[in-house]
Protein backbone atom coordinates (compact mmCIF):
# COMPACT_ATOMS: atom_id res chain seq x y z
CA UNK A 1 20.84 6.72 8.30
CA UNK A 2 19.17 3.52 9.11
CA UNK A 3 15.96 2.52 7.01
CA UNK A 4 16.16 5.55 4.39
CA UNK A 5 16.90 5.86 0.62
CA UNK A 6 19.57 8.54 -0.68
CA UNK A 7 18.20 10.39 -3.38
CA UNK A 8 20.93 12.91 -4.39
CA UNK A 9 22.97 10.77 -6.15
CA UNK A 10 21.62 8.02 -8.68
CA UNK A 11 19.46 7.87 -12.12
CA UNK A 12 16.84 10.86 -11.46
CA UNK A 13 14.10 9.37 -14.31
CA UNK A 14 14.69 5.62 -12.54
CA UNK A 15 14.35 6.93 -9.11
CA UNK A 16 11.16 9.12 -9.73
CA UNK A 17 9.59 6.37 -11.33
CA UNK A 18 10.52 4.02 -8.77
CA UNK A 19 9.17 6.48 -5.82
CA UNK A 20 6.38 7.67 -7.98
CA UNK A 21 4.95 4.01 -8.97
CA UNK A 22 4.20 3.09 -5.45
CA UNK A 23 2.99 6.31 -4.16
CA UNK A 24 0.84 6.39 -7.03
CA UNK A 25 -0.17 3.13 -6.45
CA UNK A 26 -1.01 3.66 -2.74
CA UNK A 27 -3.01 6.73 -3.82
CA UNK A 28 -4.88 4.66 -6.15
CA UNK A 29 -6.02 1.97 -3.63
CA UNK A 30 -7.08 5.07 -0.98
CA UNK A 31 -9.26 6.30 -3.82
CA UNK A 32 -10.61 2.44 -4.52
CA UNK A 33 -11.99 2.51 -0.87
CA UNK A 34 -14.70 4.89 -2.12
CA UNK A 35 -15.16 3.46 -5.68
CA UNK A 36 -15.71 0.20 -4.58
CA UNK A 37 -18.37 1.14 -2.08
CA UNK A 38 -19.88 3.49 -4.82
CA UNK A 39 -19.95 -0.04 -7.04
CA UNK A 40 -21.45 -1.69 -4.73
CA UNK A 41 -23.58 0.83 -3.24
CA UNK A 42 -24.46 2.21 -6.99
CA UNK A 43 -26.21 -1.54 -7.51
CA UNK A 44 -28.82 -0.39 -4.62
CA UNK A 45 -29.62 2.52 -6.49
CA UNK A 46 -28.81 6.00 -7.49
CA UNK A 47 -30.35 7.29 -4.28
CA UNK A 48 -28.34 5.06 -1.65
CA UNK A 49 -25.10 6.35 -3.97
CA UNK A 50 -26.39 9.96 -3.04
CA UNK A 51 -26.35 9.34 0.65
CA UNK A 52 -22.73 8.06 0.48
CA UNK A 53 -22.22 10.95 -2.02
CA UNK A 54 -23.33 13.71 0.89
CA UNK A 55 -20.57 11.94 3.29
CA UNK A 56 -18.16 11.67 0.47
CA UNK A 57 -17.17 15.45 0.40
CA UNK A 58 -16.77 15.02 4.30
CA UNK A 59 -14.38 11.77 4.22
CA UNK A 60 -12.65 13.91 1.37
CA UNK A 61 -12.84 16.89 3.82
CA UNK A 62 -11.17 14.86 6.34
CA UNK A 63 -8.64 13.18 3.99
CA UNK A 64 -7.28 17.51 3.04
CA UNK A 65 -7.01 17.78 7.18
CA UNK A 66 -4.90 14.62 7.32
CA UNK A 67 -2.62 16.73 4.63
CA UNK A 68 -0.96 18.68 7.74
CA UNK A 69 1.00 15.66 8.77
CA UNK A 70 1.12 13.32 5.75
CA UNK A 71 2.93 16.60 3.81
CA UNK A 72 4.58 17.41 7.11
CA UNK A 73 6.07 14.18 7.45
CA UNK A 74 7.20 14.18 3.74
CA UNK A 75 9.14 17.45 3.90
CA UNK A 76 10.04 17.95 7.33
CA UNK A 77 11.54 14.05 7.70
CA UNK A 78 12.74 14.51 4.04
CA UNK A 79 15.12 17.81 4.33
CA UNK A 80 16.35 16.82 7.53
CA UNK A 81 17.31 13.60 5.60
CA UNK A 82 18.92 15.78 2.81
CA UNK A 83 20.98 17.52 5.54
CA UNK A 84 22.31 14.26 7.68
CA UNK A 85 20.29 15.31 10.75
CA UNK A 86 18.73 12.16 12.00
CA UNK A 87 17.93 13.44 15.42
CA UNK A 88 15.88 16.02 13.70
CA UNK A 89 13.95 13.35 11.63
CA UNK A 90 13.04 11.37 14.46
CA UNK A 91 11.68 14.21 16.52
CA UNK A 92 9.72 15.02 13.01
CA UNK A 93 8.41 12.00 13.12
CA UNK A 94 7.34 11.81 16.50
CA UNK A 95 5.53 15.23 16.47
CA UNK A 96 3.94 14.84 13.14
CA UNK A 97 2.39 11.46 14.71
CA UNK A 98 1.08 12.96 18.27
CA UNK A 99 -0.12 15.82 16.23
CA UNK A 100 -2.34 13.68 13.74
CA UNK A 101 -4.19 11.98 16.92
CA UNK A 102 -4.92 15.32 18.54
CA UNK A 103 -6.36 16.56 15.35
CA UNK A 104 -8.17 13.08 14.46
CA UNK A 105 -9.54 12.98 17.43
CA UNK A 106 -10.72 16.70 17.70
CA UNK A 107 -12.32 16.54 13.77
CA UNK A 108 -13.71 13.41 13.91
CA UNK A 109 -16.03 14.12 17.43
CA UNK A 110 -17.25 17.43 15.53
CA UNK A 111 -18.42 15.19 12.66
CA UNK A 112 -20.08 12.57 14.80
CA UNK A 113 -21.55 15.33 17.34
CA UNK A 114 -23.34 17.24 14.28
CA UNK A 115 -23.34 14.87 12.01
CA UNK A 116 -27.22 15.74 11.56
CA UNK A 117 -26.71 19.43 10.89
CA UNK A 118 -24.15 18.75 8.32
CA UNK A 119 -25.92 16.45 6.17
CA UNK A 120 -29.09 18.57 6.24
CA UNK A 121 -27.04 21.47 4.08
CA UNK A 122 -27.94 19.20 0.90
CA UNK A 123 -32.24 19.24 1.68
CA UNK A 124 -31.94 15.48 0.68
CA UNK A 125 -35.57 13.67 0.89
CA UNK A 126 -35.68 12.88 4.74
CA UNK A 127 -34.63 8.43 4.25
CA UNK A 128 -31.53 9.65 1.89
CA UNK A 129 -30.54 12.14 5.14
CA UNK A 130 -31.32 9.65 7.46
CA UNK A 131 -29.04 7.10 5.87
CA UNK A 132 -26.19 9.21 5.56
CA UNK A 133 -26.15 10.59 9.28
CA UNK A 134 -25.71 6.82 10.23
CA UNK A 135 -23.10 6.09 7.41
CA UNK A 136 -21.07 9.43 8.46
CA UNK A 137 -21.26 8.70 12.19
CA UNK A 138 -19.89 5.45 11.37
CA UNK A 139 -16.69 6.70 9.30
CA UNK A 140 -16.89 9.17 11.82
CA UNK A 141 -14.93 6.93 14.53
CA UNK A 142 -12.59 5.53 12.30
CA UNK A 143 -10.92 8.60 11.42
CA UNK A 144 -7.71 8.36 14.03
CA UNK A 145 -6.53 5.37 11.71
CA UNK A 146 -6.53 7.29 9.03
CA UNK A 147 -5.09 10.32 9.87
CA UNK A 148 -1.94 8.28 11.62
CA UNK A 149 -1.92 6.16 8.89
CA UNK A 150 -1.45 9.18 6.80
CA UNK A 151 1.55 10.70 8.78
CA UNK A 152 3.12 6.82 8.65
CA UNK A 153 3.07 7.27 5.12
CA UNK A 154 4.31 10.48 4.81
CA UNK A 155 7.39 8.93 7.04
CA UNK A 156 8.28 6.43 4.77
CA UNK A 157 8.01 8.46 1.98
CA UNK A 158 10.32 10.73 3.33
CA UNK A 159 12.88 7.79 3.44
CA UNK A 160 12.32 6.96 0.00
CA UNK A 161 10.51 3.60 0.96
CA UNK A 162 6.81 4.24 -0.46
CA UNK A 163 6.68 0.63 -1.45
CA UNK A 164 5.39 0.12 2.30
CA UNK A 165 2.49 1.82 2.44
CA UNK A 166 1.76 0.79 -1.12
CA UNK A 167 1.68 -3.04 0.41
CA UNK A 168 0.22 -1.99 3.57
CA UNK A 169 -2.47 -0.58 1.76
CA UNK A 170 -3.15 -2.69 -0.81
CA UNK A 171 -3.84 -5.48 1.97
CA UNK A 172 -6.92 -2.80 3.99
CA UNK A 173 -8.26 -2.19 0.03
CA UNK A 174 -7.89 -6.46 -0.46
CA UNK A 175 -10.32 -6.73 3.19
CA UNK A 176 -12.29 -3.61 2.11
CA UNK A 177 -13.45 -5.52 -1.01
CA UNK A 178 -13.95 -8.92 0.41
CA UNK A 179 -16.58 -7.04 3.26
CA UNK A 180 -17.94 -4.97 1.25
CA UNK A 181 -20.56 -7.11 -0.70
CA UNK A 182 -20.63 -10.00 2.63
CA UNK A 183 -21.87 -6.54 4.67
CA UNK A 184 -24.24 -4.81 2.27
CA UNK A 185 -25.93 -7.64 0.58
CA UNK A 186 -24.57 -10.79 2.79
CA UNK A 187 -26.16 -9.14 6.09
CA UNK A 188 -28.29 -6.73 4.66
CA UNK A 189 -27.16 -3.74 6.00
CA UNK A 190 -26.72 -1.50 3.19
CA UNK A 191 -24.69 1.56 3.12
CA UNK A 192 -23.98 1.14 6.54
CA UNK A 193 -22.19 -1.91 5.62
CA UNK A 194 -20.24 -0.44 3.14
CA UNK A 195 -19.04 2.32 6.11
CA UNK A 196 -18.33 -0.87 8.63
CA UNK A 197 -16.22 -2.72 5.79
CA UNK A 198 -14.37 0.51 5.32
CA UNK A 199 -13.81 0.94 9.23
CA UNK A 200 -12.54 -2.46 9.21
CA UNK A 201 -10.27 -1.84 6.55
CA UNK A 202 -8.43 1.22 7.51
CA UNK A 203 -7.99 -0.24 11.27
CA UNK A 204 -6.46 -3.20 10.01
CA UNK A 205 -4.27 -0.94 7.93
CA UNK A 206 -3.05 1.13 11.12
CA UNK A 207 -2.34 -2.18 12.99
CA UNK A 208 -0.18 -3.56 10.04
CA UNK A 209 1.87 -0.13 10.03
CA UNK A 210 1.98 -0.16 13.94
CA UNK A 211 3.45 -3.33 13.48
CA UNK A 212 5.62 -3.10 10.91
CA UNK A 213 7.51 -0.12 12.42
CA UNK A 214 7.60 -1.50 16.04
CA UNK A 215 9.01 -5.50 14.70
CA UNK A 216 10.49 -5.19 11.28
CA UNK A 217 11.73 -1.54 10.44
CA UNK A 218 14.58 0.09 12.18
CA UNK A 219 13.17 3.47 10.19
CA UNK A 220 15.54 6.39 10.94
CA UNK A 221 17.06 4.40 13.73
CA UNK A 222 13.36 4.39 15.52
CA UNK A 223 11.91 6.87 16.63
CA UNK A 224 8.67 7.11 19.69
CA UNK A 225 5.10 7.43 17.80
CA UNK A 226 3.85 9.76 20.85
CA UNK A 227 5.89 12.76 22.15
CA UNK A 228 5.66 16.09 23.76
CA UNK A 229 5.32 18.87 21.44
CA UNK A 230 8.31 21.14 21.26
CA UNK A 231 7.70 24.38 19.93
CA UNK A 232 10.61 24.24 16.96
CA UNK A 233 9.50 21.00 15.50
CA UNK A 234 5.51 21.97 15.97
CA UNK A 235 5.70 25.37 14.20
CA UNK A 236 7.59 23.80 11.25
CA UNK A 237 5.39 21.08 11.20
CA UNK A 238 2.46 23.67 10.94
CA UNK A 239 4.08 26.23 8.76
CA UNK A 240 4.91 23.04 6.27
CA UNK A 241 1.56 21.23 6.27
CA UNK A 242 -1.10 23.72 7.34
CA UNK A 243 -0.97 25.66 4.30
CA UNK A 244 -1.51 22.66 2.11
CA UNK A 245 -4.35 21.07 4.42
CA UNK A 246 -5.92 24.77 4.96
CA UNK A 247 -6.15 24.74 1.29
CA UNK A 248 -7.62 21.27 0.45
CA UNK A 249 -10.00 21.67 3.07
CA UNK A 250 -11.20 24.66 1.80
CA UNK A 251 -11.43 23.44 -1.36
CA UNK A 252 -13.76 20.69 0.06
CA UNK A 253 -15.45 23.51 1.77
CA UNK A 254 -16.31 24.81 -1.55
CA UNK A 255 -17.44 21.88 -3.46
CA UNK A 256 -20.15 21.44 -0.18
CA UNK A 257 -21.74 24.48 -1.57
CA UNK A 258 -21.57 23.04 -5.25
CA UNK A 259 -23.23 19.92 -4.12
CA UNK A 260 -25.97 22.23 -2.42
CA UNK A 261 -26.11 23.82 -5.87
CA UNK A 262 -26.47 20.72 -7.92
CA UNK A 263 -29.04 19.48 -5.30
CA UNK A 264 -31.05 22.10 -5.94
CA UNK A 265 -30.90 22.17 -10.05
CA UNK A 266 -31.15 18.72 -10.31
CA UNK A 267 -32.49 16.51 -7.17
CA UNK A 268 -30.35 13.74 -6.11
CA UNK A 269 -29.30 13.15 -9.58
CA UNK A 270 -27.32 16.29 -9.58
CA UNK A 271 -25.62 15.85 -6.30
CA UNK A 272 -24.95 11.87 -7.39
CA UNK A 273 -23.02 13.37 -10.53
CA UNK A 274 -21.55 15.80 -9.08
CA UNK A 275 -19.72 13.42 -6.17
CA UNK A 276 -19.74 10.52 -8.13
CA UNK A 277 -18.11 12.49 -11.11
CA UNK A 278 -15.75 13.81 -8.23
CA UNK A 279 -14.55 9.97 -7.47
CA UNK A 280 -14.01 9.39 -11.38
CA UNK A 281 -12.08 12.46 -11.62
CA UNK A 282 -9.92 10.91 -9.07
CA UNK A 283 -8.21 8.91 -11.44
CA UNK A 284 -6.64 11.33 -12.79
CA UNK A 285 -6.08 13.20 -9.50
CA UNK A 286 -4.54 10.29 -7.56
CA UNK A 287 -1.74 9.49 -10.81
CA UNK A 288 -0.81 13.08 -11.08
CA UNK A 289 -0.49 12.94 -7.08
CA UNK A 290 1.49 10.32 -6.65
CA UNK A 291 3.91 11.92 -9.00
CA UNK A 292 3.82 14.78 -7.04
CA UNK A 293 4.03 13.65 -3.48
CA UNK A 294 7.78 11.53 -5.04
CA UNK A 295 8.67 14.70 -6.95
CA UNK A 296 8.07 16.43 -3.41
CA UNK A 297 10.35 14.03 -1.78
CA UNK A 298 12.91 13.91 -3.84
CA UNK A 299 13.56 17.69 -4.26
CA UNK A 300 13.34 17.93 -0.88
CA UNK A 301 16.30 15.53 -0.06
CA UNK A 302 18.34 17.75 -3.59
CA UNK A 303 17.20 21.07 -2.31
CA UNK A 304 18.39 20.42 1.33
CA UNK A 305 21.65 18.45 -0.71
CA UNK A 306 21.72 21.42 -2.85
CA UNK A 307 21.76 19.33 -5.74
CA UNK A 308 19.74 21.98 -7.85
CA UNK A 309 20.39 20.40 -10.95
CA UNK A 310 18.94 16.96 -9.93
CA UNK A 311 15.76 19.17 -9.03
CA UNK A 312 15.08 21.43 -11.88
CA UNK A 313 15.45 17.73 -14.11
CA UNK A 314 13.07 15.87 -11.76
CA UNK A 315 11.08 18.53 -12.44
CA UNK A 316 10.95 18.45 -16.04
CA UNK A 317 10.62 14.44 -16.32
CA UNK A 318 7.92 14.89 -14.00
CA UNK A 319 5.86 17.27 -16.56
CA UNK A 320 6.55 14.84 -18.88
CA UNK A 321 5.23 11.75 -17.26
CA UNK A 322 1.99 13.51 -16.06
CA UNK A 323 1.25 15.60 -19.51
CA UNK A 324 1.39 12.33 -21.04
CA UNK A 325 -1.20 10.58 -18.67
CA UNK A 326 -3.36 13.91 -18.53
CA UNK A 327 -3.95 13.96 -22.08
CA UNK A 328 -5.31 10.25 -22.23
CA UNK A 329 -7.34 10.84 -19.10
CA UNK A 330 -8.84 14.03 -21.36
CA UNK A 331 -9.70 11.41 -23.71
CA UNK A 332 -11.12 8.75 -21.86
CA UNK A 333 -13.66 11.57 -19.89
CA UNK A 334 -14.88 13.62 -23.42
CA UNK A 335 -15.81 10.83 -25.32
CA UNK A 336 -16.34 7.65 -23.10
CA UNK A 337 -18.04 9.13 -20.54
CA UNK A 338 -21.48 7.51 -20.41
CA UNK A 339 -19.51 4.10 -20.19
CA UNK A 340 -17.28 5.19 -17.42
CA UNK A 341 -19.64 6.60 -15.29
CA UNK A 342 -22.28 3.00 -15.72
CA UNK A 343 -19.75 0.95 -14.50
CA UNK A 344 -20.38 2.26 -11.11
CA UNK A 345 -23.71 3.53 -11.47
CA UNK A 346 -25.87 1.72 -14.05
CA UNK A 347 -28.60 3.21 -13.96
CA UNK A 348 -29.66 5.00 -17.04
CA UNK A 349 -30.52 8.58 -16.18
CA UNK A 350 -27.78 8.61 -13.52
CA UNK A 351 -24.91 7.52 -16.14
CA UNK A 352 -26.10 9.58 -18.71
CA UNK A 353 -26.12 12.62 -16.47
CA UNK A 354 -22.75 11.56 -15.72
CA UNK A 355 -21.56 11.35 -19.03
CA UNK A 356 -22.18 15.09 -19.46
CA UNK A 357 -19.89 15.51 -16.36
CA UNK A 358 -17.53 14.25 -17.55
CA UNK A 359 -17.24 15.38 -20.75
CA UNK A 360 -17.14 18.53 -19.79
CA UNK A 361 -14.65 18.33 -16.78
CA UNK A 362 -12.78 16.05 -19.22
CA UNK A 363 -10.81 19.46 -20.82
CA UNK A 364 -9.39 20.38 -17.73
CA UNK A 365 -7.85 16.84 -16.43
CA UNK A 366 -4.49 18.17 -18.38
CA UNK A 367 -4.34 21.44 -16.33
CA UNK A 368 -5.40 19.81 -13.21
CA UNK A 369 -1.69 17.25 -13.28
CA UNK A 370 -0.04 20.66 -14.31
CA UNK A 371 -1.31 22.12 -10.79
CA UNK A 372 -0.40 19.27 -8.54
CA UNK A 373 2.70 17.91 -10.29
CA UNK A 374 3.99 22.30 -9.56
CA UNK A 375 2.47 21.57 -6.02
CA UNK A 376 5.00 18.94 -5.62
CA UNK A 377 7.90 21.08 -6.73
CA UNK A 378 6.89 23.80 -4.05
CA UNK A 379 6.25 21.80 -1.33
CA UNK A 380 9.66 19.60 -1.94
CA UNK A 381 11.58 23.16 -1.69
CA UNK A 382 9.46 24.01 1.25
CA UNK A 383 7.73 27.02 -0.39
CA UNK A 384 4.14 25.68 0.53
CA UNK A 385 2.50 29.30 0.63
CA UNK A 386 2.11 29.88 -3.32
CA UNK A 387 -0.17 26.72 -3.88
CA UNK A 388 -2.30 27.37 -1.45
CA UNK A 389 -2.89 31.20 -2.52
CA UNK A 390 -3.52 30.07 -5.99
CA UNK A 391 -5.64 27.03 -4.76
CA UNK A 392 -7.96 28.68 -2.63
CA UNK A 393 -8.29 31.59 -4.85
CA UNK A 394 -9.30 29.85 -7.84
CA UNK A 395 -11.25 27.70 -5.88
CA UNK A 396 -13.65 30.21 -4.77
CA UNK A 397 -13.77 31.73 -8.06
CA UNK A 398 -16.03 28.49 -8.36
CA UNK A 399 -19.05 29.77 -6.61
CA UNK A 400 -19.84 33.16 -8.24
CA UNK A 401 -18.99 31.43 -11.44
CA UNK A 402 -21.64 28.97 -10.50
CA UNK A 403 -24.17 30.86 -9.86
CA UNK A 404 -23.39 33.59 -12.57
CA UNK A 405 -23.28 29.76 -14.88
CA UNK A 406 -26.67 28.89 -13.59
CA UNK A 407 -28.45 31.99 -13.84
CA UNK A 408 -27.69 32.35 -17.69
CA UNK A 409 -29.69 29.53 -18.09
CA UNK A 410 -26.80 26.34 -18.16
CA UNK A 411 -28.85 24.75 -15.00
CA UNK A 412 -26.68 22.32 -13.17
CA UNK A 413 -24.58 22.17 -16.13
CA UNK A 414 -22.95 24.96 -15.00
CA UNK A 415 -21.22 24.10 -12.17
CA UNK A 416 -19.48 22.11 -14.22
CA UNK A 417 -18.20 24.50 -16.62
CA UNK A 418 -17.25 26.39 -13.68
CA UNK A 419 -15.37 23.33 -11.93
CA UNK A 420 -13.35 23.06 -15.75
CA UNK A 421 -12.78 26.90 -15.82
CA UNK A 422 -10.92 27.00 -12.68
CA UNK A 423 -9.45 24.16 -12.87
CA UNK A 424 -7.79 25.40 -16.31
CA UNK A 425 -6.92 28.20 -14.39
CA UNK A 426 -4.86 27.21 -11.51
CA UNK A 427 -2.93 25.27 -13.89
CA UNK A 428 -1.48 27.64 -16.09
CA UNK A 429 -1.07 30.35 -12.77
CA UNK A 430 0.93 27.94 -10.63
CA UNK A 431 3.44 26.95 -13.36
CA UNK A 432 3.81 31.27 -14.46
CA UNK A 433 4.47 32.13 -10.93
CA UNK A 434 7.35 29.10 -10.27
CA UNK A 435 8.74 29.94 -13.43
CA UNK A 436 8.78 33.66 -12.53
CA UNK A 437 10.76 32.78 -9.65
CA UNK A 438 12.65 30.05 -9.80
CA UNK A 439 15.94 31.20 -10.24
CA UNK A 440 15.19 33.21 -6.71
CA UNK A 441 13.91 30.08 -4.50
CA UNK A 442 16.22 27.66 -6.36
CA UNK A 443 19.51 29.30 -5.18
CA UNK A 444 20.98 26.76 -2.55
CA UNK A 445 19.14 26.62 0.54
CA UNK A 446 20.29 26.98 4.39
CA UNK A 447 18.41 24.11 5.64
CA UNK A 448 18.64 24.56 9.68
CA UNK A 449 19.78 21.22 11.32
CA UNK A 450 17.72 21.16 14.85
């Protein structure tokens, strides 16, 4: 096939790194949109950081949507790649793109249409609300670029070519940071600068990929970004990608009602921690993802190959790689939190109440790669049901545990023991049931060529 990597056959450890480094990377500078408008942002105070903070859990809400056709892309386009059916990954490719502008477009008018509403849930003093209905209606309108940037990058993962988006977004982070401080402080518009620099950034972004695949990239022999849906290809997408965006959105769902928590214990110091803490976190989150999204690619070219052994050794480098990085993250939270947290927040009694965040989430970064590097190893074998039971269950253990937390007396402190205590949990769970059943879901697939 035209445009595409073969991953059955080759070193497994050199070709996970080599998928893994970019998609990592690429994760890395999506998470760097946010922390370098909380740097900036945190230098106008700890309540302009809350504002973004409110919208933060939304943008992240929206990100877990986009899920549906960024993991769609990865598996559907991947397998069909595994089993030599390029007709298949072009009509993949086309559906997963027409179906992440029908969502985008659907999701992000809800969020500008009650965007008042929605940031009322926190009880923020009236000029923090105010602020962050206009910074959410602004991201608001930008969200079709990301979600079709998303499914582009599930494409070329799927191919085995992550070093694209990895350039493609490195150049929208590049803008992002050059507009960032000329539109807060330059023109004085404040957080609502930091939401036009990031509008900018991810438009520019979609225009470079538009581009790229339309005048440089004969990807999968080409392939039309806008089709009719066919039932076949639609209900595959769905059955691949919904499970794994119904979970993360939940999941963002459930830390809305944390923030409302933390608001209330602690003022707009608690819900600054709490999503500020969240962005941190994302560190470790984004490095054990990017692991994950190439460990889901690969197996799912092997699986569909049935090259078993290549995936059950992916697997285990994969562990390794992650466990390593986990435990230094572990470190790095527990006992440098205070200076973490000041770099983008320095103000005292905001990076102090950080520090305790992190501490304390700090034991469960481990468990939290050993969760999403086993997400990639379902979702490559196309088994994306299990996460997602384990995901939202454990996830909604988070609220009774937070209240339960809170009512012995641990304040806003508790949420956060809850957040670790969950976290630790979904871990361990995840990795008992695939072992429990591997030999079952790893005998050699029938991988339907459409």
């Amino acid at each position: 096939m035209q445009g595409i990597k073969n991953l059955t056959q080759g070193p497994i450890n050199r070709q996970l790194f080599n998928l893994a480094m970019p998609i990592m990377a690429t994760s890395f500078i999506q998470m760097a949109y946010s922390l370098t408008d909380m740097a900036w942002v945190g230098r106008l105070g700890s309540e302009a950081v809350a504002a973004i903070g409110s919208v933060g859990i939304l943008t992240w809400m929206s990100g877990s949507i986009s899920l549906l056709n960024k993991v769609g892309s990865e598996v559907s386009v991947g397998q069909s790649i595994g089993a030599q059916n390029q007709e298949a990954a072009r009509n993949f490719a086309s559906h997963n793109i027409t179906i992440a502008l029908i969502v985008s477009l659907c999701w992000g008018g809800l969020l500008f249409v009650f965007a008042d509403p929605i940031i009322r849930i926190y009880e923020l003093e009236e000029h923090i609300t105010a602020n962050a209905i206009q910074y959410l209606r602004i991201v608001s309108t930008g969200l079709p670029f990301v979600f079709l940037s998303a499914a582009f990058t599930g494409i070329y993962n799927a191919a085995g070519r992550s070093k694209i988006p990895f350039f493609i977004s490195g150049t929208g982070l590049v803008l992002n940071i050059i507009l960032d401080p000329l539109l807060i402080f330059g023109l004085g518009l404040g957080i609502n600068g930091a939401a036009y620099a990031t509008w900018i950034a991810e438009a520019s972004v979609f225009l470079i990929f538009v581009y790229q695949l339309r005048h440089r990239d004969a990807l999968l022999g080409g392939f039309s970004f806008f089709t009719r849906l066919k039932r076949q290809y639609t209900r595959r997408i769905l059955k691949l990608g919904l499970p794994v965006a119904t979970l993360n959105t939940l999941f963002a769902f459930v830390n809305m009602f944390l923030c409302r928590t933390a608001s209330e214990q602690g003022g707009h110091i608690g819900l600054m921690t709490f999503t500020t803490g969240g962005q941190i976190e994302a560190i470790t989150w984004n490095t054990s993802q990017g692991f994950s999204t190439a460990l889901s690619a690969f197996i799912a070219q092997n699986y569909a190959a049935g090259r078993i052994e290549r995936v059950l050794k992916a697997w285990h480098t994969t562990l390794w790689m992650t466990g390593i990085f986990g435990t230094f993250c572990t470190l790095l939270f527990v006992f440098f939190g205070n200076e973490v947290f000041s770099i983008f927040v320095p103000e005292q009694a905001a990076y102090e109440a950080g520090g305790v965040f992190l501490r304390i989430d700090g034991y469960s970064q481990l468990f939290m790669m050993l969760e999403i590097t086993m997400q990639g190893v379902f979702y490559g074998i196309g088994r994306t049901i299990p996460p997602a039971i384990i995901s939202i269950v454990c996830n909604y253990m988070r609220i009774p545990l937070a209240i339960l937390f809170v009512q012995m007396g641990m304040g806003v402190e508790g949420i956060w023991w809850a957040v670790c205590a969950t976290t630790v949990a979904k871990g361990l769970v995840l990795l008992s049931w695939f072992v429990i059943i591997k030999k079952k879901c790893l005998s050699i697939p029938s991988v339907t060529k459409e």
